[in-house]
Protein backbone atom coordinates (compact mmCIF):
# COMPACT_ATOMS: atom_id res chain seq x y z
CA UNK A 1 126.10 132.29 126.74
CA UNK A 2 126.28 132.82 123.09
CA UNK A 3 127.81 130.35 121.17
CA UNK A 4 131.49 130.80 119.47
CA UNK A 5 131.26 129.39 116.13
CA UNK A 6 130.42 132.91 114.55
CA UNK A 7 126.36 131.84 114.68
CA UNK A 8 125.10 135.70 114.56
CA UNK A 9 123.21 137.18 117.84
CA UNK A 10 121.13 140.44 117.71
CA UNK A 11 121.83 142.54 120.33
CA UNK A 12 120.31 146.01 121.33
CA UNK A 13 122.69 148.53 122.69
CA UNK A 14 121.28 152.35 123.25
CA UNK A 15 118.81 152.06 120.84
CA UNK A 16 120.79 150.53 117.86
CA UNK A 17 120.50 146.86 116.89
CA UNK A 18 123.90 145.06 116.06
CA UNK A 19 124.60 141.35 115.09
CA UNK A 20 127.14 140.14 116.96
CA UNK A 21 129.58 136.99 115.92
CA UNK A 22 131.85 135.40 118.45
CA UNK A 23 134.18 133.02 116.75
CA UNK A 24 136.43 131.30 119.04
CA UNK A 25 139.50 130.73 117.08
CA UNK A 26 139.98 127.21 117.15
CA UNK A 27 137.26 126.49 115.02
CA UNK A 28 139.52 128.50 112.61
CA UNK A 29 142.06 127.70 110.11
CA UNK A 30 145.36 128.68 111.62
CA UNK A 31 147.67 129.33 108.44
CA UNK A 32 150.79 128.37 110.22
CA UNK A 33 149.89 125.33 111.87
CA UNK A 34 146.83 123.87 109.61
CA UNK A 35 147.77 120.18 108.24
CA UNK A 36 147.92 119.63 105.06
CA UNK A 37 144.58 117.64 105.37
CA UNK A 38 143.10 120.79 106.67
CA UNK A 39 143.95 123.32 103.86
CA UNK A 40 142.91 120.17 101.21
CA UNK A 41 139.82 119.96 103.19
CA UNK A 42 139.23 124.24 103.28
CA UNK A 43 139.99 124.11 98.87
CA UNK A 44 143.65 125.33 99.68
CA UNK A 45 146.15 123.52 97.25
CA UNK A 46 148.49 122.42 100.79
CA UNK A 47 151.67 121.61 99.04
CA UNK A 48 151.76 125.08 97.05
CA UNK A 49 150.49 126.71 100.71
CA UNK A 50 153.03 125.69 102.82
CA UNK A 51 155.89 125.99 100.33
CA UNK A 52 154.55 129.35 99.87
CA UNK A 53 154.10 129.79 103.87
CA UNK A 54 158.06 128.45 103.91
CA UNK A 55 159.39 130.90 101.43
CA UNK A 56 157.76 134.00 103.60
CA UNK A 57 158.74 132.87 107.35
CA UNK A 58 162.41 132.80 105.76
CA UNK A 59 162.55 136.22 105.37
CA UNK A 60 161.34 137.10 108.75
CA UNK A 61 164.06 137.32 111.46
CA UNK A 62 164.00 134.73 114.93
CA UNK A 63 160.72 132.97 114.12
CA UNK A 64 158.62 136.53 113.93
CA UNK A 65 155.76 136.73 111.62
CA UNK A 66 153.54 139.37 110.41
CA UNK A 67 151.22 140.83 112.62
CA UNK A 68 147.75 140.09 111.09
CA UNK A 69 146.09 137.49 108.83
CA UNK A 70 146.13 139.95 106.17
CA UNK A 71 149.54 141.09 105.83
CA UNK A 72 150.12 136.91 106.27
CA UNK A 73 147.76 136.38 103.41
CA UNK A 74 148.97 138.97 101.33
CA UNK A 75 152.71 138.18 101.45
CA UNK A 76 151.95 134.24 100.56
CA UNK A 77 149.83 134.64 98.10
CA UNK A 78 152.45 136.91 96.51
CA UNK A 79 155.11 133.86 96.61
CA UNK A 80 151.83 131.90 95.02
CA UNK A 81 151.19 134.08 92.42
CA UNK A 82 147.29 134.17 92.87
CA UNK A 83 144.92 134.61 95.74
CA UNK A 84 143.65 132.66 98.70
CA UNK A 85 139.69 132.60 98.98
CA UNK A 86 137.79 135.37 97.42
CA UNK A 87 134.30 135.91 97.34
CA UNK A 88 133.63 132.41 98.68
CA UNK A 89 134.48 133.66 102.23
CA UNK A 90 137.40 131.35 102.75
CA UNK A 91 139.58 134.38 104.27
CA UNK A 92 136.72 135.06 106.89
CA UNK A 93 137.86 131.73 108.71
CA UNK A 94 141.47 132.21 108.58
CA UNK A 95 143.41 133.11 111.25
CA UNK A 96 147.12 133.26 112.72
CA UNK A 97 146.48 132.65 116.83
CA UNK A 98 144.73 129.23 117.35
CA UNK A 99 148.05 127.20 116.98
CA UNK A 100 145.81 124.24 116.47
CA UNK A 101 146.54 121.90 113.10
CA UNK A 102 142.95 121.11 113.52
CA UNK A 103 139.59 122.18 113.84
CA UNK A 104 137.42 121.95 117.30
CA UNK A 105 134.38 120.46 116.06
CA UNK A 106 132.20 122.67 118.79
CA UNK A 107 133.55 125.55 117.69
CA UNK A 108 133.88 125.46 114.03
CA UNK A 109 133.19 128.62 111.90
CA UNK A 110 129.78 128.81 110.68
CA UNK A 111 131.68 129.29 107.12
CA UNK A 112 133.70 126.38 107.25
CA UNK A 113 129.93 124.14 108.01
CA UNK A 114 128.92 122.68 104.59
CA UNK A 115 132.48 123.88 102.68
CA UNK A 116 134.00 120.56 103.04
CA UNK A 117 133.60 117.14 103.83
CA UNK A 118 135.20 116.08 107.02
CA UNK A 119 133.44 112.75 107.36
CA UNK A 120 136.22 110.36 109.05
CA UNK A 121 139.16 111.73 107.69
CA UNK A 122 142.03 112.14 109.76
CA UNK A 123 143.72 115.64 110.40
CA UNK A 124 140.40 117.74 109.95
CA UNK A 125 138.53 117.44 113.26
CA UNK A 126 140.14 117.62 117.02
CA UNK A 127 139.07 114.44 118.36
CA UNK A 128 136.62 114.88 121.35
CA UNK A 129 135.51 113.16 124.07
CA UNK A 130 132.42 114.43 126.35
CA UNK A 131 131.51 118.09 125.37
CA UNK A 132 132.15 120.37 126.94
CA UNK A 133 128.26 121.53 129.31
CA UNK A 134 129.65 125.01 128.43
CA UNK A 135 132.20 126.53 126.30
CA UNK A 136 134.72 129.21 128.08
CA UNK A 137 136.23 132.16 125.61
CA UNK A 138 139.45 133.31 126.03
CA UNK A 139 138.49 136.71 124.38
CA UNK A 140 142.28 137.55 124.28
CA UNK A 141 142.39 134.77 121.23
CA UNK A 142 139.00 135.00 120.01
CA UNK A 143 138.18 137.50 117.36
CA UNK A 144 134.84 139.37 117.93
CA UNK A 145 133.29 140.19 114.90
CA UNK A 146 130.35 142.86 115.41
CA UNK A 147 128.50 144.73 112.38
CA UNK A 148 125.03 145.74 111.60
């Protein structure tokens, strides 16, 4: 089984060679449920985030949101005033369907490895146990990233 932190596979199909990346999306950032020790941790300033975040979902009518990451994105960082990520490929590991205010350490986002420090500090990691001998996707809230 490949693994879901978005480690890249190369995979032949009729000929062609693609890299595939499964990231399961709890080793995202979920930008409506992240704490503010996560979006410190990721470089996002949490206060002006989630004031920002606030501003948005008041707008929207019976606790709906907008239907993608992007349209998410782009209506917050209009309230901010400036953009989220860039060209450091923060936006890569954000997401809008883990529901998780933390990240699973097994399934982490190869971009998020190395971007911060998440040593002991409380409201970065999911705290685990035993792990897991294999790791089941639930492709319907996974994003499958494929390119080549």
């Amino acid at each position: 089984m490949p693994l879901t932190d978005c480690t890249p596979v190369a995979r032949e199909v009729f000929g062609q060679t693609y890299t595939i990346r499964y990231q399961d999306v709890a080793g995202m950032v979920d930008i409506y449920t992240a704490s503010p020790a996560l979006l410190t941790a990721v470089g996002i300033d949490a206060d002006g985030f989630i004031a920002a975040r606030a501003r948005v979902l008041e707008r929207w009518p019976n606790g709906t949101r907008p239907a993608t990451v992007e349209q998410s994105l782009a209506l917050i960082e209009a309230e901010l005033g400036r953009a989220i990520g860039g060209e450091d490929g923060l936006r890569d590991v954000l997401t809008q369907r883990s529901g998780k205010a933390v990240l699973d350490p097994v399934t982490m986002a190869a971009g998020l490895r190395g971007r911060m420090d998440v040593g002991a500090e409380a409201g970065v990691l999911a705290r685990r146990g035993k792990q897991p001998e294999r790791v089941v996707v639930d492709i319907s809230h996974s994003q499958i990233l494929i390119g080549h």
